[in-house]
N, C-alpha and C. Protein backbone atom coordinates (compact mmCIF):
# COMPACT_ATOMS: atom_id res chain seq x y z
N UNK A 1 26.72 -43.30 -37.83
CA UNK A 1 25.38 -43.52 -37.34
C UNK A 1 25.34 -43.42 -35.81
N UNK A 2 26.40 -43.83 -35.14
CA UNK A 2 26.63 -43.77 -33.34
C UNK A 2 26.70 -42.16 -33.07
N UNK A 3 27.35 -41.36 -34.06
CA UNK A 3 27.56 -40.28 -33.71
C UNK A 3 25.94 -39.31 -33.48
N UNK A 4 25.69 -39.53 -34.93
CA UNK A 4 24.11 -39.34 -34.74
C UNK A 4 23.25 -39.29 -34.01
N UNK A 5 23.09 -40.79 -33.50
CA UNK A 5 22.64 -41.63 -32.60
C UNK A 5 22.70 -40.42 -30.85
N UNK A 6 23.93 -40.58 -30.80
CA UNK A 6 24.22 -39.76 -29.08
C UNK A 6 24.25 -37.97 -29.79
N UNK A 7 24.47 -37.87 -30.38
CA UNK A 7 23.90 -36.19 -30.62
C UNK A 7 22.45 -36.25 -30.85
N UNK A 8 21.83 -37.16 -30.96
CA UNK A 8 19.90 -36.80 -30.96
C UNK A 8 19.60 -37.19 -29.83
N UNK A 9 20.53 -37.95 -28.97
CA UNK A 9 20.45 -38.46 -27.39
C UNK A 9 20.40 -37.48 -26.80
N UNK A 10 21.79 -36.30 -27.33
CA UNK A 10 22.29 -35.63 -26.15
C UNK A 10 20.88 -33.85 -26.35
N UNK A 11 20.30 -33.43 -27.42
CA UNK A 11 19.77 -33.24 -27.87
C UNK A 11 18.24 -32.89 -27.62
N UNK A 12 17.74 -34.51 -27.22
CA UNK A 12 16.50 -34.82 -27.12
C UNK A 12 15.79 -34.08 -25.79
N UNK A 13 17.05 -34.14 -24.65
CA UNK A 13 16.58 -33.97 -23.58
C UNK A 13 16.58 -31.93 -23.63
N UNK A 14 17.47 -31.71 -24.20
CA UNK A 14 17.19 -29.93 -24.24
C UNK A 14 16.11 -29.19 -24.73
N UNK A 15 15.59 -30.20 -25.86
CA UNK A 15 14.43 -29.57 -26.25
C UNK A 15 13.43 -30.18 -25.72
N UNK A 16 13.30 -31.00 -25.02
CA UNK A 16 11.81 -31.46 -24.58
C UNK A 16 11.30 -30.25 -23.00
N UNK A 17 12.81 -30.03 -22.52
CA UNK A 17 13.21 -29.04 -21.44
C UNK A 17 12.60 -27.88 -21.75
N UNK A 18 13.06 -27.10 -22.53
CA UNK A 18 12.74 -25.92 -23.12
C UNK A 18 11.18 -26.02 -23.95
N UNK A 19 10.40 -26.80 -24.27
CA UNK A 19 9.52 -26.87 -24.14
C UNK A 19 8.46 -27.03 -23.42
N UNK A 20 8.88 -27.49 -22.36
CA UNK A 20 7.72 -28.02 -21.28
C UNK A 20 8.34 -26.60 -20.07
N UNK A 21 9.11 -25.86 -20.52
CA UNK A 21 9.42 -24.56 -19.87
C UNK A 21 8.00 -23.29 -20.87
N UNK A 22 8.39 -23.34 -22.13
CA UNK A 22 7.48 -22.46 -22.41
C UNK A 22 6.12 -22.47 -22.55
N UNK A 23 5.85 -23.63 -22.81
CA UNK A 23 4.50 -24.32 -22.34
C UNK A 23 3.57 -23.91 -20.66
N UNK A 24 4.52 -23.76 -20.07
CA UNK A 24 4.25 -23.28 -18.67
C UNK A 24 3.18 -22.32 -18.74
N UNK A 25 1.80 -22.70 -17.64
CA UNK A 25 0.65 -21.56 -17.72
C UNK A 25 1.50 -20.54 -16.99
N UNK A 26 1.30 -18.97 -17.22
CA UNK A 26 1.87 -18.16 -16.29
C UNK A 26 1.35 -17.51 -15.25
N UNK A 27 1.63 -17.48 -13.98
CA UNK A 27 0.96 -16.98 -13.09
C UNK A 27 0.41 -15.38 -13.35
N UNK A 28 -0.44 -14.74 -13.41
CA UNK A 28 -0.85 -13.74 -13.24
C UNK A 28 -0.80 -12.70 -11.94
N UNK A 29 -0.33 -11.61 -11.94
CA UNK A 29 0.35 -11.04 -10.80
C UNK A 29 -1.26 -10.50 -9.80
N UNK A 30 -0.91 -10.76 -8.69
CA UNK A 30 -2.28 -10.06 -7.70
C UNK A 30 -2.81 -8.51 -8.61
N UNK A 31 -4.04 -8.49 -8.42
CA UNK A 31 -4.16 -6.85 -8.83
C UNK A 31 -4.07 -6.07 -7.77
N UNK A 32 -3.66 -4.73 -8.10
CA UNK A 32 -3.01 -3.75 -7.01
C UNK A 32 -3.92 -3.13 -6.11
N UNK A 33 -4.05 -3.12 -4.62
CA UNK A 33 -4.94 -2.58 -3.95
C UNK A 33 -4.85 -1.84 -3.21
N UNK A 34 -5.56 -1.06 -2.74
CA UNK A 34 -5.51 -0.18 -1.32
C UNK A 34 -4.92 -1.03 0.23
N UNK A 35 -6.25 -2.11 0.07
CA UNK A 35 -6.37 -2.72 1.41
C UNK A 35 -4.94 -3.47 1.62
N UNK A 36 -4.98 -2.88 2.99
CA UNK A 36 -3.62 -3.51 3.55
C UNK A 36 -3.14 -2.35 4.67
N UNK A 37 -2.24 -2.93 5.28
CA UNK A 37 -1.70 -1.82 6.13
C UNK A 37 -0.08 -1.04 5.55
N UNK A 38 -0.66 0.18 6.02
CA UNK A 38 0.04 1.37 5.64
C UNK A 38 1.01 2.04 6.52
N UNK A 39 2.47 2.27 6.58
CA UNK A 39 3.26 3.00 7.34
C UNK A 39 3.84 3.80 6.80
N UNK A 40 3.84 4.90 7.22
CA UNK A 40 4.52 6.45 7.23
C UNK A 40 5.10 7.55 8.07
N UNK A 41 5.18 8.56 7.56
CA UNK A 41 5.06 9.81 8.44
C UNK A 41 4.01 10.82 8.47
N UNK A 42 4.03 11.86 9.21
CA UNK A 42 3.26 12.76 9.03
C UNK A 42 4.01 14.37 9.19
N UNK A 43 4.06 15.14 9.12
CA UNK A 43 4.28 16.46 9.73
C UNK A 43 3.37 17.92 9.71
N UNK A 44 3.14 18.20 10.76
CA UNK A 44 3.04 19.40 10.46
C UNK A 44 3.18 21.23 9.68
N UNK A 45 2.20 21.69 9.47
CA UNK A 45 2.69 22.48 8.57
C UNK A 45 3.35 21.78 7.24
N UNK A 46 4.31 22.66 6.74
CA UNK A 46 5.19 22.00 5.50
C UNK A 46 6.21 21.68 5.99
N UNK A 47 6.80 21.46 6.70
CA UNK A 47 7.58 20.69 7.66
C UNK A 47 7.91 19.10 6.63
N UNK A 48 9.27 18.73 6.57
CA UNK A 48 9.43 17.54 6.39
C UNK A 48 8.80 16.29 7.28
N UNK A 49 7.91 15.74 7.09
CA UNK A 49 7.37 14.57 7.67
C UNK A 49 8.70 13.64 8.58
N UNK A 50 7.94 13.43 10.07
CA UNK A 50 9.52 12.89 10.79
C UNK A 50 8.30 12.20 11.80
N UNK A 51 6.93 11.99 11.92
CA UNK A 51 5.97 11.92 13.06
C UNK A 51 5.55 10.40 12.46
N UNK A 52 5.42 9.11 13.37
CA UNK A 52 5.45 8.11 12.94
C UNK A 52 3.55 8.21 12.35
N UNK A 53 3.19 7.62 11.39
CA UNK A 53 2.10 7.50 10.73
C UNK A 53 1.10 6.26 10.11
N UNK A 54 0.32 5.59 10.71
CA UNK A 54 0.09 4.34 9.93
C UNK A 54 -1.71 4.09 9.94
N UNK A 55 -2.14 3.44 8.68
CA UNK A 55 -3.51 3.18 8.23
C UNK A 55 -3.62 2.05 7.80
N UNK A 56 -4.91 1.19 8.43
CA UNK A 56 -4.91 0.21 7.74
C UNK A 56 -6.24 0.05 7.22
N UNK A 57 -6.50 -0.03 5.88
CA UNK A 57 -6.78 0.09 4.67
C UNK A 57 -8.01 -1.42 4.47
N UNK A 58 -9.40 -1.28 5.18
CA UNK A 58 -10.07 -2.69 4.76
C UNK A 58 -10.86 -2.38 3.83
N UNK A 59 -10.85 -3.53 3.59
CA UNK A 59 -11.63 -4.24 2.08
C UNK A 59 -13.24 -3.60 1.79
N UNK A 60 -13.81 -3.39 3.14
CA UNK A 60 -15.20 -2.17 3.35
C UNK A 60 -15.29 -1.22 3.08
N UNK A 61 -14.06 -0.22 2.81
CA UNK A 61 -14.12 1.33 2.19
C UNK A 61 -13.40 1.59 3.91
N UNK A 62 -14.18 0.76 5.24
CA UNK A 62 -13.29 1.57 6.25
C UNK A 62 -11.49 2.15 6.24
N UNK A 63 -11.33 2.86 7.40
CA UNK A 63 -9.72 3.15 7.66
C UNK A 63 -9.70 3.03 9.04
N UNK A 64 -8.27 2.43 9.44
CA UNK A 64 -8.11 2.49 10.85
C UNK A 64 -6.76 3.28 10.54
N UNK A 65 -6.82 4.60 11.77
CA UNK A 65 -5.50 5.32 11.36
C UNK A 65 -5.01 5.15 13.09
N UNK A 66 -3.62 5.19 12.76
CA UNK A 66 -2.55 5.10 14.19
C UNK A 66 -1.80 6.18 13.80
N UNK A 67 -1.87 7.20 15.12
CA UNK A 67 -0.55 8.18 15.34
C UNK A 67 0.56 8.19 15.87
N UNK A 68 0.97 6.79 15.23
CA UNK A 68 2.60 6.48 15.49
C UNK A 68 2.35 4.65 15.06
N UNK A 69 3.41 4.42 15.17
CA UNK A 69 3.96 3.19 14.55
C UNK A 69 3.96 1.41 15.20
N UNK A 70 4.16 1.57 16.42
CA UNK A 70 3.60 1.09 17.30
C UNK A 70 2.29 0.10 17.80
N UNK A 71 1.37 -0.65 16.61
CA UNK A 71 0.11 -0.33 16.53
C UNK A 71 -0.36 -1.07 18.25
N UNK A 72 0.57 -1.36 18.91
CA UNK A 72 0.27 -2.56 20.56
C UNK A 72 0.12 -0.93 21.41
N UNK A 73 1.11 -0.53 20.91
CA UNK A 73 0.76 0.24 21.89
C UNK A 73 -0.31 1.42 22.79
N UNK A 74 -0.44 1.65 23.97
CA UNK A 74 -2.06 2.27 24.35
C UNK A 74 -2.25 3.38 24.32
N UNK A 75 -0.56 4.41 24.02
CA UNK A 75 -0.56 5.59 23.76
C UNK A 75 -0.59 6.50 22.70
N UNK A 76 -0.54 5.33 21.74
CA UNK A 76 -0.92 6.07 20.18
C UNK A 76 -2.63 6.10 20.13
N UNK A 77 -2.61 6.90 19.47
CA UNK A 77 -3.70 7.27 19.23
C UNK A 77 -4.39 6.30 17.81
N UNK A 78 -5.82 6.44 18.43
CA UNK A 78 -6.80 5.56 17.16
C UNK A 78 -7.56 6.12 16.73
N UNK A 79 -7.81 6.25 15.50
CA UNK A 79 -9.00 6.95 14.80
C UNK A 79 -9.91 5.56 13.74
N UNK A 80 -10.82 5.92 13.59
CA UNK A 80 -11.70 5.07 12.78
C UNK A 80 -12.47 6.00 11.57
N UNK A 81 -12.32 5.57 10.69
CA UNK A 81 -12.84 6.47 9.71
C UNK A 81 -13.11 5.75 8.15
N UNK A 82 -13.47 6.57 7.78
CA UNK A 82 -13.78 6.22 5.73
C UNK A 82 -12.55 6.62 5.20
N UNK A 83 -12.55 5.87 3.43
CA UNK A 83 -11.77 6.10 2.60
C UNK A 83 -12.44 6.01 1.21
N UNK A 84 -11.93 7.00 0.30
CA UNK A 84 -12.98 6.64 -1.00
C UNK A 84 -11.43 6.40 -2.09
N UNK A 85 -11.45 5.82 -3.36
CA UNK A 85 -10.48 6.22 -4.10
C UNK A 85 -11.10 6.63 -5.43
N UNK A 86 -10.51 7.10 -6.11
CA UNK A 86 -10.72 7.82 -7.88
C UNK A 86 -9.81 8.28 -8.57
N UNK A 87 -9.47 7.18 -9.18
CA UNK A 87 -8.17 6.87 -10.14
C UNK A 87 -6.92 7.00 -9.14
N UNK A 88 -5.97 7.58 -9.53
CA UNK A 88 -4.52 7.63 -8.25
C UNK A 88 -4.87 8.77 -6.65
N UNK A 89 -6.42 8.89 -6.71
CA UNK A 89 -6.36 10.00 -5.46
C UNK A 89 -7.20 9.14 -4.66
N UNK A 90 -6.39 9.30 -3.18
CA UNK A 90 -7.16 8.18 -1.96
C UNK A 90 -7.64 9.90 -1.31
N UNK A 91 -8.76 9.63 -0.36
CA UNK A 91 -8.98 10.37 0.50
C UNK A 91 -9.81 9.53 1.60
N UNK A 92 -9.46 10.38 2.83
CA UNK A 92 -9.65 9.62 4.05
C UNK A 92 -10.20 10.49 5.03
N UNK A 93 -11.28 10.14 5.85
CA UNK A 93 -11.88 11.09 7.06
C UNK A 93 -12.32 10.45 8.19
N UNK A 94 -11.46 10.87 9.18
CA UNK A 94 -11.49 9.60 10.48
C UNK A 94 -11.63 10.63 11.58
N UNK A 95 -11.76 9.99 12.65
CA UNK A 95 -11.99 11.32 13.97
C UNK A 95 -11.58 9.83 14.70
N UNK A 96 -11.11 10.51 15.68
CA UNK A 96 -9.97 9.97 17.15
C UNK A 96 -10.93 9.48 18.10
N UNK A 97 -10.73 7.80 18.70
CA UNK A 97 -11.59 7.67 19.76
C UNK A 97 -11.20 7.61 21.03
N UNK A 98 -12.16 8.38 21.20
CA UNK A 98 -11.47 8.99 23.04
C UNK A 98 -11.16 10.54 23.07
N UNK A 99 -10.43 10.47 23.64
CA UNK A 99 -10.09 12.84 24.24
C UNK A 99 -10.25 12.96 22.86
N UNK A 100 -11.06 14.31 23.01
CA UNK A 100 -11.54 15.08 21.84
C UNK A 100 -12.67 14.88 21.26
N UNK A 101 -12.15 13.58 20.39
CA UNK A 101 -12.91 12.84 19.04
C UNK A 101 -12.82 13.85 17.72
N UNK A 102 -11.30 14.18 17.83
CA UNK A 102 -10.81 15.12 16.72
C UNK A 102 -11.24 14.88 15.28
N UNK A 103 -11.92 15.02 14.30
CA UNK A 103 -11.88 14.57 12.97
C UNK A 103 -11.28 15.19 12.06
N UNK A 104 -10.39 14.17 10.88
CA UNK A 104 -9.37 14.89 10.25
C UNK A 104 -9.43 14.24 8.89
N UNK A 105 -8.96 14.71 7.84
CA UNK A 105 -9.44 14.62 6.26
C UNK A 105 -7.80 14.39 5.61
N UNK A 106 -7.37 13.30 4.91
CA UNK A 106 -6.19 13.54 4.21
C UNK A 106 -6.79 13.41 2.52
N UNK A 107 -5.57 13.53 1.30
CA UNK A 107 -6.37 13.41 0.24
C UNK A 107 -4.45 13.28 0.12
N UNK A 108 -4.44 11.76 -0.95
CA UNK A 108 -3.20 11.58 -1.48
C UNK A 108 -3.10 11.24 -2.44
N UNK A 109 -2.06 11.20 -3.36
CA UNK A 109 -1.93 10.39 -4.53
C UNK A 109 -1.02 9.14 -4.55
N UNK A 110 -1.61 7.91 -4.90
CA UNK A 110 -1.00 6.52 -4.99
C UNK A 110 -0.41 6.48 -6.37
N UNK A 111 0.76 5.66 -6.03
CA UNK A 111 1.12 5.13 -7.40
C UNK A 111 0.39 4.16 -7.79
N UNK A 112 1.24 3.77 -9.14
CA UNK A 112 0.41 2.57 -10.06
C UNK A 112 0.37 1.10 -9.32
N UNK A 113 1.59 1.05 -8.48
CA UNK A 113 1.63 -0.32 -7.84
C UNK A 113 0.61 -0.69 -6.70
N UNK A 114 0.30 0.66 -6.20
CA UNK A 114 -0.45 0.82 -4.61
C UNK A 114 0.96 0.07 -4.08
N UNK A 115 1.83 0.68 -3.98
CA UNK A 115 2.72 0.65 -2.30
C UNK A 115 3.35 1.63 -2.14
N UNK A 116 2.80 3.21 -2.57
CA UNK A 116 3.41 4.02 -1.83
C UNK A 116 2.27 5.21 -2.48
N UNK A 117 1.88 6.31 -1.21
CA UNK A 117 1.34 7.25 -1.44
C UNK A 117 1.91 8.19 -0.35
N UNK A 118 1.50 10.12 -1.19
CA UNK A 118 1.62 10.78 -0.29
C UNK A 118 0.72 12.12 -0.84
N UNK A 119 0.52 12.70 0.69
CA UNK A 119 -0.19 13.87 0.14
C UNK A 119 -0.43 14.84 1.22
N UNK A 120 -1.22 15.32 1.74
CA UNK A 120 -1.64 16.56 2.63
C UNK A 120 -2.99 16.04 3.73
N UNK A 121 -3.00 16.42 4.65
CA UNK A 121 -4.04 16.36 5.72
C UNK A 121 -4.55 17.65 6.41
N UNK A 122 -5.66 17.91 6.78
CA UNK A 122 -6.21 18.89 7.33
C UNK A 122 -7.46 18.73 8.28
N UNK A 123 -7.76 19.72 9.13
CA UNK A 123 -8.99 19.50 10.31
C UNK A 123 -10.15 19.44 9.49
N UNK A 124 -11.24 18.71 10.34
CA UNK A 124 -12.52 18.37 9.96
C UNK A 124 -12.49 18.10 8.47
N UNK A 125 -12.90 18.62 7.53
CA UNK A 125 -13.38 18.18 6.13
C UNK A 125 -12.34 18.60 5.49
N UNK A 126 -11.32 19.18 6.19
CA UNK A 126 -10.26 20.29 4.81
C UNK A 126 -9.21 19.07 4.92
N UNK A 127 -9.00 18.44 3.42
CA UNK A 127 -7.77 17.56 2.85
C UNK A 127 -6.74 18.24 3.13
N UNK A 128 -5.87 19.52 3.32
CA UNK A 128 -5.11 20.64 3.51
C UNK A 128 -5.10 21.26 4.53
N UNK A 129 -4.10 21.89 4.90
CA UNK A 129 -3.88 23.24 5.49
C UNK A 129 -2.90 22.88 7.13
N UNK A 130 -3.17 21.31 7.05
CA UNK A 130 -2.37 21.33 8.33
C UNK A 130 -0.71 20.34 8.14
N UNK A 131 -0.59 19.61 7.19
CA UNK A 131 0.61 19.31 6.94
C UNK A 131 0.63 18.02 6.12
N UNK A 132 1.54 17.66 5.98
CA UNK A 132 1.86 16.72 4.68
C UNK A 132 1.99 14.84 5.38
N UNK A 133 1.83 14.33 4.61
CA UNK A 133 2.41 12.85 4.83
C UNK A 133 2.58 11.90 4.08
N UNK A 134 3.29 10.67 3.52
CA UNK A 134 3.53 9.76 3.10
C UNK A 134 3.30 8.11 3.76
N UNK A 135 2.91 7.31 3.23
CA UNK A 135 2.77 5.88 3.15
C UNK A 135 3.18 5.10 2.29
N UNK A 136 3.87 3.89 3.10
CA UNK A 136 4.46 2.63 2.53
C UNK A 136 4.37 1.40 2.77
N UNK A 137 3.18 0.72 1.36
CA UNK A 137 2.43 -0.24 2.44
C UNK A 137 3.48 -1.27 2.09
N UNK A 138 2.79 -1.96 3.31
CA UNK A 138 4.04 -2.62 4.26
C UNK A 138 3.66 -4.61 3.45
């Protein structure tokens, strides 16, 4: 009966453990988004991308794009622009403030997670024709 006794002792406490483990509500993971900031490359032409690249991605549909990595610094360049998405394709159209006021069009494809896209950029309205880039949001 002692033996009993300390094996439902020893016992008692494993399963009350393992219950109040599966019982546990489970957290539900964030859903996956655009917004956030974005670092990459860019390159010209078809050129392997090697040109520092970064967007940050708000919750408004806006984009803030940086031509280089840097974002303190006064010599990269800033653009302000839109972003639309539809299903895994982002596209983006921003123009540069200050010299110029260049405007430029990318169109990429995101994965399922949203933390990594890549795709092509081009002048004024063309998604294409001037070179490739990738993002890894950060």
């Amino acid at each position: 009966m002692k033996r009993l006794r300390y094996l439902l002792l020893g016992i008692f406490p494993v399963v009350v453990f393992t219950a109040t483990l599966s019982s546990c509500k489970k957290d539900k993971p964030e859903p996956a988004t655009l917004v956030g900031l974005w670092e990459g490359k860019y390159s010209e032409a078809e050129l392997y991308p090697i040109n520092g690249y970064m967007f940050l991605f708000r919750g408004d549909g806006t984009v803030r794009v940086f031509n280089g990595t840097d974002t303190t610094n006064q010599a990269v360049g800033r653009a302000e622009g839109i972003y639309s998405i539809l299903g895994s394709t982002v596209t983006t159209k921003y123009t540069y403030v200050g010299v110029g006021g260049t405007t430029f069009s990318t169109r990429s494809t995101v994965n399922t997670r949203f933390t990594f896209q890549e795709g092509t950029w081009g002048a004024g309205e063309n998604t294409s024709g001037r070179g490739k880039f990738f993002l890894v949001k950060q």
